[in-house]
PDB file of N, CA and C in Angstrom:
ATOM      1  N   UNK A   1     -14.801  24.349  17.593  1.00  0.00           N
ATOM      2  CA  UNK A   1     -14.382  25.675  17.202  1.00  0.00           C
ATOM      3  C   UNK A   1     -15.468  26.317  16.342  1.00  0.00           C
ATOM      4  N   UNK A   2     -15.453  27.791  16.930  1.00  0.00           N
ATOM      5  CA  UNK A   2     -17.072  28.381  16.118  1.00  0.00           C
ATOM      6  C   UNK A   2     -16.200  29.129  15.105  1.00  0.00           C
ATOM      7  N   UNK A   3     -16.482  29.438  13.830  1.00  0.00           N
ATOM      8  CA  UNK A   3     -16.291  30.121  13.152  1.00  0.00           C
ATOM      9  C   UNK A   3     -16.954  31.536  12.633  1.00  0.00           C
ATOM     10  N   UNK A   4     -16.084  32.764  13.062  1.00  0.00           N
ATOM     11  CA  UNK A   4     -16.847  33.741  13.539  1.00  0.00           C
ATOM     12  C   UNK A   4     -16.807  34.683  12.070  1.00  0.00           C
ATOM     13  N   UNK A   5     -15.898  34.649  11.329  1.00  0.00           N
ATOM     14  CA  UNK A   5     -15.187  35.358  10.357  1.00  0.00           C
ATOM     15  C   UNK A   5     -14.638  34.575   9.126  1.00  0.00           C
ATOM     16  N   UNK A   6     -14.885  35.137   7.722  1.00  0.00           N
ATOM     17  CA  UNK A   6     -14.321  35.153   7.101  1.00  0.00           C
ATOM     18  C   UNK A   6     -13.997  36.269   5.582  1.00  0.00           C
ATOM     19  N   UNK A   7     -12.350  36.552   5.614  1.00  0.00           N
ATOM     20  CA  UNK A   7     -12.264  37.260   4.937  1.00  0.00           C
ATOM     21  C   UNK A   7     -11.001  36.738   3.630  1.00  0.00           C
ATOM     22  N   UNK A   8     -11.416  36.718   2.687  1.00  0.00           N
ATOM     23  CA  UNK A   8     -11.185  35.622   1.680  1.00  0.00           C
ATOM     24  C   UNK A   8     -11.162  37.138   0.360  1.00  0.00           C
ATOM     25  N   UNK A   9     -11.021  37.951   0.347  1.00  0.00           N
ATOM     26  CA  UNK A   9     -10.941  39.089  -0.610  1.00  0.00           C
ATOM     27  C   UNK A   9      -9.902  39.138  -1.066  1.00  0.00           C
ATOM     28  N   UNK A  10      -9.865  39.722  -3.045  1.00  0.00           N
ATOM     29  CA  UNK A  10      -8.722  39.795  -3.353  1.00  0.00           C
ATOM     30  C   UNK A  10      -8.207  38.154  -3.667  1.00  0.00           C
ATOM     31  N   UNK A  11      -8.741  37.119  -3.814  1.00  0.00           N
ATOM     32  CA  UNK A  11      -8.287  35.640  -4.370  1.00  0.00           C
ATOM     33  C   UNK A  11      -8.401  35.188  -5.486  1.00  0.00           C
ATOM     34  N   UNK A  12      -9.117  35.527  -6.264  1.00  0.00           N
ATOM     35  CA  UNK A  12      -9.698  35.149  -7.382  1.00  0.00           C
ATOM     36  C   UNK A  12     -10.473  34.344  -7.277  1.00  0.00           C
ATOM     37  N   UNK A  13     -11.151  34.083  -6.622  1.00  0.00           N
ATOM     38  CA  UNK A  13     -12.314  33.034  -6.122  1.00  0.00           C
ATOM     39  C   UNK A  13     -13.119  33.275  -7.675  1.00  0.00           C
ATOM     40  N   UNK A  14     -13.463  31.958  -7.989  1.00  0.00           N
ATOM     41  CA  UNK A  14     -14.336  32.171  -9.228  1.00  0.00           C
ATOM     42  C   UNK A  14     -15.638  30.750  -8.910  1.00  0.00           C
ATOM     43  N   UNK A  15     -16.374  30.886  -9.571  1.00  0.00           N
ATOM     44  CA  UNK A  15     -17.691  30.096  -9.450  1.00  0.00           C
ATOM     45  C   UNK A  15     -18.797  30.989  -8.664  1.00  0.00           C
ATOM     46  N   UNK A  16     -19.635  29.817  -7.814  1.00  0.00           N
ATOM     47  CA  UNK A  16     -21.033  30.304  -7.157  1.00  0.00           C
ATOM     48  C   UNK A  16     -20.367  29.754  -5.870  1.00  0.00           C
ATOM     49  N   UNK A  17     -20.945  30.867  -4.178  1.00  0.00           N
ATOM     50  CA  UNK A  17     -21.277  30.547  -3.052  1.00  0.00           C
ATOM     51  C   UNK A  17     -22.027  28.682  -2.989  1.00  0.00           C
ATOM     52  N   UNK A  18     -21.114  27.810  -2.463  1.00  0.00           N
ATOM     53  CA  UNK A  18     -21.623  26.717  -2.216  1.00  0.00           C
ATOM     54  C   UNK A  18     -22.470  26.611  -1.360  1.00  0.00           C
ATOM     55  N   UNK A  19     -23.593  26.106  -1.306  1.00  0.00           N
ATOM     56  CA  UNK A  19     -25.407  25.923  -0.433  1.00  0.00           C
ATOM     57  C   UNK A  19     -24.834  25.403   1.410  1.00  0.00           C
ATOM     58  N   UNK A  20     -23.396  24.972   1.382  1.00  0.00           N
ATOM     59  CA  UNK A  20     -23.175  24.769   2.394  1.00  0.00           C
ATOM     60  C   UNK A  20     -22.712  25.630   3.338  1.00  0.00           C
ATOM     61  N   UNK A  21     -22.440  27.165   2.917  1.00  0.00           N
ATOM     62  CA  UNK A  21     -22.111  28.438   3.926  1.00  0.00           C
ATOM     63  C   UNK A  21     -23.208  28.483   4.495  1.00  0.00           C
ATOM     64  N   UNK A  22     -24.424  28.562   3.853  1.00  0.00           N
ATOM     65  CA  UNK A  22     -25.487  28.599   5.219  1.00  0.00           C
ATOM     66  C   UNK A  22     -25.753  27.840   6.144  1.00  0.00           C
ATOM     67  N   UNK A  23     -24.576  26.835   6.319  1.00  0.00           N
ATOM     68  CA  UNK A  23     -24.562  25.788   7.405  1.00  0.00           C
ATOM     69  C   UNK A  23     -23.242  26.521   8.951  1.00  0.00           C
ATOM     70  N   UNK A  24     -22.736  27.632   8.336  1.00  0.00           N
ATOM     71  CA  UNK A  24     -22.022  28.116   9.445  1.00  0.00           C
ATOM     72  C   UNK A  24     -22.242  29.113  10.120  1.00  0.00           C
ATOM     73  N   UNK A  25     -23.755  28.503  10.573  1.00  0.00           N
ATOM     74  CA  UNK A  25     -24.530  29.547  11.888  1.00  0.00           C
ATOM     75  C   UNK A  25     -23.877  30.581  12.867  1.00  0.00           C
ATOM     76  N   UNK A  26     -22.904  29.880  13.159  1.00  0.00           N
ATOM     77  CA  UNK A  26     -22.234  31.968  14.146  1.00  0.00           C
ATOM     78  C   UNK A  26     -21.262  32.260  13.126  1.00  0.00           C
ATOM     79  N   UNK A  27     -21.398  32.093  11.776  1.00  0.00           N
ATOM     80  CA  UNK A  27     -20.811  33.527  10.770  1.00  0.00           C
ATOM     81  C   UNK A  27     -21.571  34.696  11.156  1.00  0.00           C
ATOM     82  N   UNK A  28     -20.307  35.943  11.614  1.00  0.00           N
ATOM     83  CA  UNK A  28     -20.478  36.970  11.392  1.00  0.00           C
ATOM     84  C   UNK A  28     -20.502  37.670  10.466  1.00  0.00           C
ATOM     85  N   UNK A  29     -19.116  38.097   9.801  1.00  0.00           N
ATOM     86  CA  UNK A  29     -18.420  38.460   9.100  1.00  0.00           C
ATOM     87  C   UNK A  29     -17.993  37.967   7.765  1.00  0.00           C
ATOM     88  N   UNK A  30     -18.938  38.177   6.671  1.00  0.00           N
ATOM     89  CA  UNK A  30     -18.367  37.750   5.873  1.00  0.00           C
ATOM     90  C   UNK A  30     -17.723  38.769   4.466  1.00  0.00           C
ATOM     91  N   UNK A  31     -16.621  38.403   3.675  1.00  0.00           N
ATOM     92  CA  UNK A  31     -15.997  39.754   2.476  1.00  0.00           C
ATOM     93  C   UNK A  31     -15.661  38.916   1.991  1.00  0.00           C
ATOM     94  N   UNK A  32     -16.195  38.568   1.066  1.00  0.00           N
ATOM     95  CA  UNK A  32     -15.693  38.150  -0.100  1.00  0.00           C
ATOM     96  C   UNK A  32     -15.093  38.984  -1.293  1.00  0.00           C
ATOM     97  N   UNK A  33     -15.178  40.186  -1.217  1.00  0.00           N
ATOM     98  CA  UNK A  33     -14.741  41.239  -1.954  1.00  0.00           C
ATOM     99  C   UNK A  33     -13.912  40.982  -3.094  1.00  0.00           C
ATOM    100  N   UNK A  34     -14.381  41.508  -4.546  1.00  0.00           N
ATOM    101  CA  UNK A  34     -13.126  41.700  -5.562  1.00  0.00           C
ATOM    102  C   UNK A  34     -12.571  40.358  -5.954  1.00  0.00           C
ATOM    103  N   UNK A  35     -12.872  39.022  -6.295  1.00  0.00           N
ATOM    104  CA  UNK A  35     -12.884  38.091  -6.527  1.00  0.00           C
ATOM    105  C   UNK A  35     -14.139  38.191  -8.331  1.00  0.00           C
ATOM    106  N   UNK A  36     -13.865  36.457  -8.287  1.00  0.00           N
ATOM    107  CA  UNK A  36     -14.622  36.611  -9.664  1.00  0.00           C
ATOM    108  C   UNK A  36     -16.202  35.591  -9.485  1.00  0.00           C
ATOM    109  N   UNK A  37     -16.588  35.523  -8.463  1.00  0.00           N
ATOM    110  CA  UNK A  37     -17.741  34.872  -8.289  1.00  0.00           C
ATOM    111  C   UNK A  37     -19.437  35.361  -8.724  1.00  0.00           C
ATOM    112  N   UNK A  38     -20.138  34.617  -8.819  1.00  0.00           N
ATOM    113  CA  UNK A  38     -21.362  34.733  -9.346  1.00  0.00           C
ATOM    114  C   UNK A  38     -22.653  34.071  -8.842  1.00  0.00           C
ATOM    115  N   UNK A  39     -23.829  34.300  -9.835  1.00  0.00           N
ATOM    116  CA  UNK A  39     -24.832  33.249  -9.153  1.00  0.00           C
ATOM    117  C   UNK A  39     -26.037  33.805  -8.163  1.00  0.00           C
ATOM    118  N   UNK A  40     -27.013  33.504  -7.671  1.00  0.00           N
ATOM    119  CA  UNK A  40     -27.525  33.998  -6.863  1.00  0.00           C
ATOM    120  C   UNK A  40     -26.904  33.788  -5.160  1.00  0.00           C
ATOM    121  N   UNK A  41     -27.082  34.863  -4.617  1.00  0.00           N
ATOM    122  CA  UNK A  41     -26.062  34.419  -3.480  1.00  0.00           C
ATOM    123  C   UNK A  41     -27.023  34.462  -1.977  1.00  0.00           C
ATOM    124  N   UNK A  42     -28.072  35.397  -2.174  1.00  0.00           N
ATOM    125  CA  UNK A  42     -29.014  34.872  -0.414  1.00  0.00           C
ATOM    126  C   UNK A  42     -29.530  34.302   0.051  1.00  0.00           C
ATOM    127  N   UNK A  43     -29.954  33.030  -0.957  1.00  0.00           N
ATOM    128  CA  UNK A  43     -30.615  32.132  -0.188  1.00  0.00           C
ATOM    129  C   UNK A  43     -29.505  31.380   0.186  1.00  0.00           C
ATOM    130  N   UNK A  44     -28.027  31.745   0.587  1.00  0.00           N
ATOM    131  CA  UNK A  44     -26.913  30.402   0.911  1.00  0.00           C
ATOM    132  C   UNK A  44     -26.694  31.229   2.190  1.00  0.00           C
ATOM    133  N   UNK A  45     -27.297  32.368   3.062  1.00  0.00           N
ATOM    134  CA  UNK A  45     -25.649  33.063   3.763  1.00  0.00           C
ATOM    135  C   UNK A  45     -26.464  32.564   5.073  1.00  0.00           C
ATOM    136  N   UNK A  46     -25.694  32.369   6.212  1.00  0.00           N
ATOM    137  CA  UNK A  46     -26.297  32.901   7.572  1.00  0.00           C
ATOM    138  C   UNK A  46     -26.735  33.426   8.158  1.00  0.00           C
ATOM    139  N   UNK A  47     -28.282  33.219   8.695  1.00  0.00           N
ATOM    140  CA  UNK A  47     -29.340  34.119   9.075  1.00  0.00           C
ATOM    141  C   UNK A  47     -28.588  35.157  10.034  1.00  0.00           C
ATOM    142  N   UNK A  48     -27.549  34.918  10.818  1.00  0.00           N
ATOM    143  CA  UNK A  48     -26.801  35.670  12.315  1.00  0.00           C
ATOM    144  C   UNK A  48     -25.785  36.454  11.199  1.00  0.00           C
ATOM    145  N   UNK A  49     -25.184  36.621  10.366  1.00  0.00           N
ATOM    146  CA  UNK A  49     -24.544  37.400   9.486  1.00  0.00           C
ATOM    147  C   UNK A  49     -24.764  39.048  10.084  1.00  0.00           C
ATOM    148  N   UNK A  50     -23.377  40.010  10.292  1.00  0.00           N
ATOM    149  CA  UNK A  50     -23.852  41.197  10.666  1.00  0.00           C
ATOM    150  C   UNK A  50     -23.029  42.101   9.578  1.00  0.00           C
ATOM    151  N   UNK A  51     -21.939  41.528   8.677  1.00  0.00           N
ATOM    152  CA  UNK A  51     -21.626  42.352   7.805  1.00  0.00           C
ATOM    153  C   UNK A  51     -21.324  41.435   6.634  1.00  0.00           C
ATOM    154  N   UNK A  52     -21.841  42.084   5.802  1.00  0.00           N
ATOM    155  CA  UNK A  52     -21.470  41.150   4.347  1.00  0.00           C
ATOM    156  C   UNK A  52     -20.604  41.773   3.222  1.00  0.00           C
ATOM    157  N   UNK A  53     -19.705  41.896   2.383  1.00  0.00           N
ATOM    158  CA  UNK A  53     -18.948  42.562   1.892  1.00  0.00           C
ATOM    159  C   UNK A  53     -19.110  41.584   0.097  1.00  0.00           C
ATOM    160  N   UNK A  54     -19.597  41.635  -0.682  1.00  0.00           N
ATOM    161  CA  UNK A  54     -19.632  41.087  -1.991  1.00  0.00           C
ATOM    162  C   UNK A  54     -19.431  41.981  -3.162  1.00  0.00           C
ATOM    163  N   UNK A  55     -18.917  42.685  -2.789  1.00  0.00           N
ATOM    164  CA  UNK A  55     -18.332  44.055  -3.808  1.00  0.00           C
ATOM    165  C   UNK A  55     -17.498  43.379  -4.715  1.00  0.00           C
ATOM    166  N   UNK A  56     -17.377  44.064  -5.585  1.00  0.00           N
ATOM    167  CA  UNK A  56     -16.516  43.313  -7.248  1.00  0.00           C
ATOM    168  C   UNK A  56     -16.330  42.582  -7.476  1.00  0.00           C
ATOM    169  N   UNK A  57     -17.646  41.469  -7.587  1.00  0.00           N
ATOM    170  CA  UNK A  57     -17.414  40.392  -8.499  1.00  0.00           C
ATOM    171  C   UNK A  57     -18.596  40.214  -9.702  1.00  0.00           C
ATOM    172  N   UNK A  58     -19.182  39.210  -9.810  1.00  0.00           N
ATOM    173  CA  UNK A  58     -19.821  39.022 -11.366  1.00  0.00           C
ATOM    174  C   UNK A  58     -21.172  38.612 -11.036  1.00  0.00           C
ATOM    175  N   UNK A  59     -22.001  38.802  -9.860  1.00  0.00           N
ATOM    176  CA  UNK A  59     -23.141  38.626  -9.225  1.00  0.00           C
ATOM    177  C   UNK A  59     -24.226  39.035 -10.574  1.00  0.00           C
ATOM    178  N   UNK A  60     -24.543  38.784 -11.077  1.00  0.00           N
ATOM    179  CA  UNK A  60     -25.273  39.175 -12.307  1.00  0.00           C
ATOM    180  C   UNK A  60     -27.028  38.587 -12.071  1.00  0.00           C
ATOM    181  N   UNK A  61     -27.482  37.920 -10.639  1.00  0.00           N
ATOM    182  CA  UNK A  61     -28.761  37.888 -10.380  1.00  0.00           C
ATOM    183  C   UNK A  61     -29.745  39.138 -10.082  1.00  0.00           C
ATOM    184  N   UNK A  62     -30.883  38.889  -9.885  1.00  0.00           N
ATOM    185  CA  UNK A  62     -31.893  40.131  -9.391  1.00  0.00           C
ATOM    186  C   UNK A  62     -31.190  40.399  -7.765  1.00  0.00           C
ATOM    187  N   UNK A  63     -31.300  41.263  -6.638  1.00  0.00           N
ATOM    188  CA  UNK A  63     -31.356  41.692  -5.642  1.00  0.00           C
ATOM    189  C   UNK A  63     -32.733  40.924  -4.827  1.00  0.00           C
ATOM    190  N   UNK A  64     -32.463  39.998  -4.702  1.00  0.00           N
ATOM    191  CA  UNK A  64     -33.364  38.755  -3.976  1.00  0.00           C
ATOM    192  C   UNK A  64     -34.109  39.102  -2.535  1.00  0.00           C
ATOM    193  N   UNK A  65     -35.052  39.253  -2.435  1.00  0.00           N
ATOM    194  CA  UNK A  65     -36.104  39.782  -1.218  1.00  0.00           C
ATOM    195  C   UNK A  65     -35.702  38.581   0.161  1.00  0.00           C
ATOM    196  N   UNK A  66     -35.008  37.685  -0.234  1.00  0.00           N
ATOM    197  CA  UNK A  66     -34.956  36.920   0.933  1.00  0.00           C
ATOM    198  C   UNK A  66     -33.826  37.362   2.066  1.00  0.00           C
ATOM    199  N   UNK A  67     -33.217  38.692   1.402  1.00  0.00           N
ATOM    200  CA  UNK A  67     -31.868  39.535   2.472  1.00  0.00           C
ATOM    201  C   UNK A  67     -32.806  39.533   3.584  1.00  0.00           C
ATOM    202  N   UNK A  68     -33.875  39.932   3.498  1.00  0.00           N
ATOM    203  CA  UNK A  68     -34.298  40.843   5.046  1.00  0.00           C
ATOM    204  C   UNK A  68     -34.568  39.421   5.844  1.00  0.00           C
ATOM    205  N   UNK A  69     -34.099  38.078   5.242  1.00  0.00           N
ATOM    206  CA  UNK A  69     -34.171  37.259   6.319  1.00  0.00           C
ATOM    207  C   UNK A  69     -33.168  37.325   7.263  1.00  0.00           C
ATOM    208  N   UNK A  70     -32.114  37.984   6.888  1.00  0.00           N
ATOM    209  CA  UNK A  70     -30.710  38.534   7.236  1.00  0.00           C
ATOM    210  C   UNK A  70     -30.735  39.323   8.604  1.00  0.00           C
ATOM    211  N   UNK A  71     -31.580  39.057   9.522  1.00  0.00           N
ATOM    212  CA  UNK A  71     -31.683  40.686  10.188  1.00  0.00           C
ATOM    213  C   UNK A  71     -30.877  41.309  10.947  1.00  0.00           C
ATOM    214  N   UNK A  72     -30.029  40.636  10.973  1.00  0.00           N
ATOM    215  CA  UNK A  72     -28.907  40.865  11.858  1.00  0.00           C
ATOM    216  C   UNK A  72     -28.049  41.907  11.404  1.00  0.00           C
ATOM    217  N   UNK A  73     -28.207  42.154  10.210  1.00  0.00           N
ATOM    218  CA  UNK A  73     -26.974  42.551   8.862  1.00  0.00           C
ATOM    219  C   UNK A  73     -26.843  44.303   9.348  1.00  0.00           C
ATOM    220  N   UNK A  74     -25.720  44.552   9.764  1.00  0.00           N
ATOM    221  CA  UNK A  74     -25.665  46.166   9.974  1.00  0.00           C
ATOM    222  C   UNK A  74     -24.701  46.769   8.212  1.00  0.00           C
ATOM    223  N   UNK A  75     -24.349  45.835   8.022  1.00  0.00           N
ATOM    224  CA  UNK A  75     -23.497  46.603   6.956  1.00  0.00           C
ATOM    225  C   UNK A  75     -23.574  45.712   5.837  1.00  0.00           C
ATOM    226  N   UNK A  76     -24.466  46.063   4.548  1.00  0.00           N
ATOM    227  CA  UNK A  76     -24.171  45.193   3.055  1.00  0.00           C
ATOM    228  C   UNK A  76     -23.132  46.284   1.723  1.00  0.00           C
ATOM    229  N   UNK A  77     -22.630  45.492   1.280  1.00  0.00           N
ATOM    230  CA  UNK A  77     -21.709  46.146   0.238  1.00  0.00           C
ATOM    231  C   UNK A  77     -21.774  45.124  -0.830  1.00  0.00           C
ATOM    232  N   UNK A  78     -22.432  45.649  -1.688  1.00  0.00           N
ATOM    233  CA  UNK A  78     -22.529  44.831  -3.233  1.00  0.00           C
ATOM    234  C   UNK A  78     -22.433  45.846  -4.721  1.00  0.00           C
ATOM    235  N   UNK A  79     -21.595  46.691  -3.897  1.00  0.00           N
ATOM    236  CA  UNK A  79     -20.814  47.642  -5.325  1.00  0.00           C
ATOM    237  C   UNK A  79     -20.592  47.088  -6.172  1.00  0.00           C
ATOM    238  N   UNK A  80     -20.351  47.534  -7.833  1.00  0.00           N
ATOM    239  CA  UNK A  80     -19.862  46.479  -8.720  1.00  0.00           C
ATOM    240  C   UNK A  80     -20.028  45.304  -9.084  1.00  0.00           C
ATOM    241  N   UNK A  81     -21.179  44.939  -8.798  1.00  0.00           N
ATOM    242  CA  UNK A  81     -21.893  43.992  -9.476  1.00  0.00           C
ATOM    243  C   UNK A  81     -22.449  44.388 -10.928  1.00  0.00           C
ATOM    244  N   UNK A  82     -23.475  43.608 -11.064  1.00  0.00           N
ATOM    245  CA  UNK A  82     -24.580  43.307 -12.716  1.00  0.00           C
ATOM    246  C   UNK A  82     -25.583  43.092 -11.866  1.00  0.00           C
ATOM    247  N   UNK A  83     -26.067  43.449 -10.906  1.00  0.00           N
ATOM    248  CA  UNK A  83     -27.808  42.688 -10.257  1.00  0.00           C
ATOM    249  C   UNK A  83     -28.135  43.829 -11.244  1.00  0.00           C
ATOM    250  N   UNK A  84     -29.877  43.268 -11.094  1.00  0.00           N
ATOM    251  CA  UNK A  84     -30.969  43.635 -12.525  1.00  0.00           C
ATOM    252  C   UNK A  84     -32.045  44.053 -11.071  1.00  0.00           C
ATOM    253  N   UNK A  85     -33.165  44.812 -11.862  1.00  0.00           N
ATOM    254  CA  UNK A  85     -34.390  45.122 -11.114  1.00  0.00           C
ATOM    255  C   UNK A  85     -34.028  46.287 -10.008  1.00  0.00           C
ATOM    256  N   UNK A  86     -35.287  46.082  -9.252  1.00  0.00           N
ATOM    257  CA  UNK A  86     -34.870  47.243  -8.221  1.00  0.00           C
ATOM    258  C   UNK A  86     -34.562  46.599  -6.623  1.00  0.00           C
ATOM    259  N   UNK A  87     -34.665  47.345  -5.902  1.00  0.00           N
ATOM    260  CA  UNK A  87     -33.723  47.386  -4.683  1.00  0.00           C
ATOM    261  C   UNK A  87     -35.300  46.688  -3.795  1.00  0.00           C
ATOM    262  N   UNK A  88     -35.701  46.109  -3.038  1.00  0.00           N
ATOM    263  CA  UNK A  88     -36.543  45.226  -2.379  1.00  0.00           C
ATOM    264  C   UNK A  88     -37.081  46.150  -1.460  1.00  0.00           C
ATOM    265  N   UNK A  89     -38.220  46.268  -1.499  1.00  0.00           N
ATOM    266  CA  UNK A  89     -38.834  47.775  -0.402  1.00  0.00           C
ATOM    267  C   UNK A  89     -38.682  47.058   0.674  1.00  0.00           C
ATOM    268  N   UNK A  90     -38.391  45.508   0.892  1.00  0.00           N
ATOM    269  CA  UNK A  90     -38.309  44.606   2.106  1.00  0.00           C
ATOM    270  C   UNK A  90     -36.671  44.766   2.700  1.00  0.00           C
ATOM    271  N   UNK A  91     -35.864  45.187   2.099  1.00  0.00           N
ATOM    272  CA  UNK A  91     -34.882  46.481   2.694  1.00  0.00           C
ATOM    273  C   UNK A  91     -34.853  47.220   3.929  1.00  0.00           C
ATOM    274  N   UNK A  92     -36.251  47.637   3.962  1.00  0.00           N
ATOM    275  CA  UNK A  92     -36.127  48.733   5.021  1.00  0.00           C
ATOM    276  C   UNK A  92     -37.019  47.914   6.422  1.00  0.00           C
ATOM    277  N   UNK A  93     -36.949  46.884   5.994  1.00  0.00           N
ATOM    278  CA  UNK A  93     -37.354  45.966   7.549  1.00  0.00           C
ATOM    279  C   UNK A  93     -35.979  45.691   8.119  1.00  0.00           C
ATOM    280  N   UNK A  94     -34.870  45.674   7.955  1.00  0.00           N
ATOM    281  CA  UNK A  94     -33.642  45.412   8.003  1.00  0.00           C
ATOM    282  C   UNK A  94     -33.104  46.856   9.216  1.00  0.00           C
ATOM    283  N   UNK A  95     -33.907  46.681  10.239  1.00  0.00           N
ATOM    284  CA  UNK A  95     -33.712  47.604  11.636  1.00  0.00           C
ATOM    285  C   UNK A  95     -32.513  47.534  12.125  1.00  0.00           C
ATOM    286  N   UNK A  96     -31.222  46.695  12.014  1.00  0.00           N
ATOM    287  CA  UNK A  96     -29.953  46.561  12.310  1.00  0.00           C
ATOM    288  C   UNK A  96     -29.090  47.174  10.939  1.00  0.00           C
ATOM    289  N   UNK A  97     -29.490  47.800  10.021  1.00  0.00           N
ATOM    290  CA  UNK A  97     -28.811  47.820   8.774  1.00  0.00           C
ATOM    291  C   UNK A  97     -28.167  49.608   8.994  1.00  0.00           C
ATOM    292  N   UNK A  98     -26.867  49.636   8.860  1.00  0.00           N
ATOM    293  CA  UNK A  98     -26.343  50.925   8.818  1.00  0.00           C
ATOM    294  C   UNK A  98     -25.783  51.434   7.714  1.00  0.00           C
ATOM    295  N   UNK A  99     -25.115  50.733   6.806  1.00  0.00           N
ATOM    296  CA  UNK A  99     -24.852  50.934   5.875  1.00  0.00           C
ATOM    297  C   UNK A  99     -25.346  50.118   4.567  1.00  0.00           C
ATOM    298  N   UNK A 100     -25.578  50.456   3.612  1.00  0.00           N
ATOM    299  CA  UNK A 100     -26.232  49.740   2.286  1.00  0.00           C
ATOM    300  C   UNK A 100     -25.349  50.155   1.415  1.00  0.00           C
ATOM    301  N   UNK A 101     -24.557  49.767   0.488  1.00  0.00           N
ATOM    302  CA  UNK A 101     -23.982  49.796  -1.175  1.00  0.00           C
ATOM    303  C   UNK A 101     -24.134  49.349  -1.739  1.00  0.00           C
ATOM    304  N   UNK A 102     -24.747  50.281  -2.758  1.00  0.00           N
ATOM    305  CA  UNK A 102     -25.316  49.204  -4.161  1.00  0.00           C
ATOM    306  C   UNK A 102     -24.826  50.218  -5.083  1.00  0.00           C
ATOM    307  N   UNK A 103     -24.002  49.765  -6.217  1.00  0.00           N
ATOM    308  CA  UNK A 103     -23.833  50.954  -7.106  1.00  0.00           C
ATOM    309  C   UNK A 103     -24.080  49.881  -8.557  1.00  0.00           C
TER     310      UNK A 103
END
């Protein structure tokens, strides 16, 4: 069984993304949304990833240049965070990307 999706928002999930999500290669879909998690989170996700949803939680790292390994990603949402620095000019290699939120 491939695991295509997951939407886990709204749990209270607290801690860091465990190093082992980047082991579930046909993740699409992932929302973690509105939970209380933290930590640096891109070097863990799935390169095939096409939407990522990490909006309101406690992400308090820099905005990590290793997304655009992501390329698949049409839609990121990381509203409501604490990331520091600026936004990765390696961003705009991200040719599948339709939507971006960063507030």
């Amino acid at each position: 069984m491939l695991l295509h999706s997951v939407f886990l928002q709204y749990n209270s999930l607290t801690g860091i993304l465990p190093p082992e999500i980047g082991n579930l290669t046909s993740l699409k879909i992932l929302n973690l949304a509105q939970n209380h998690l933290s930590s640096e989170i891109f070097n863990e996700l799935p390169i095939g990833l096409n939407y990522l949803d990490l909006s309101l939680n406690a992400f308090s790292s820099v905005i990590l240049r290793s997304v655009t390994n992501l390329t698949q990603l049409q839609l990121i949402n990381l509203l409501y965070n604490q990331f520091s620095g600026e936004i990765p000019a390696s961003f705009g290699k991200l040719q599948q990307l339709q939507y971006l939120k960063i507030f």
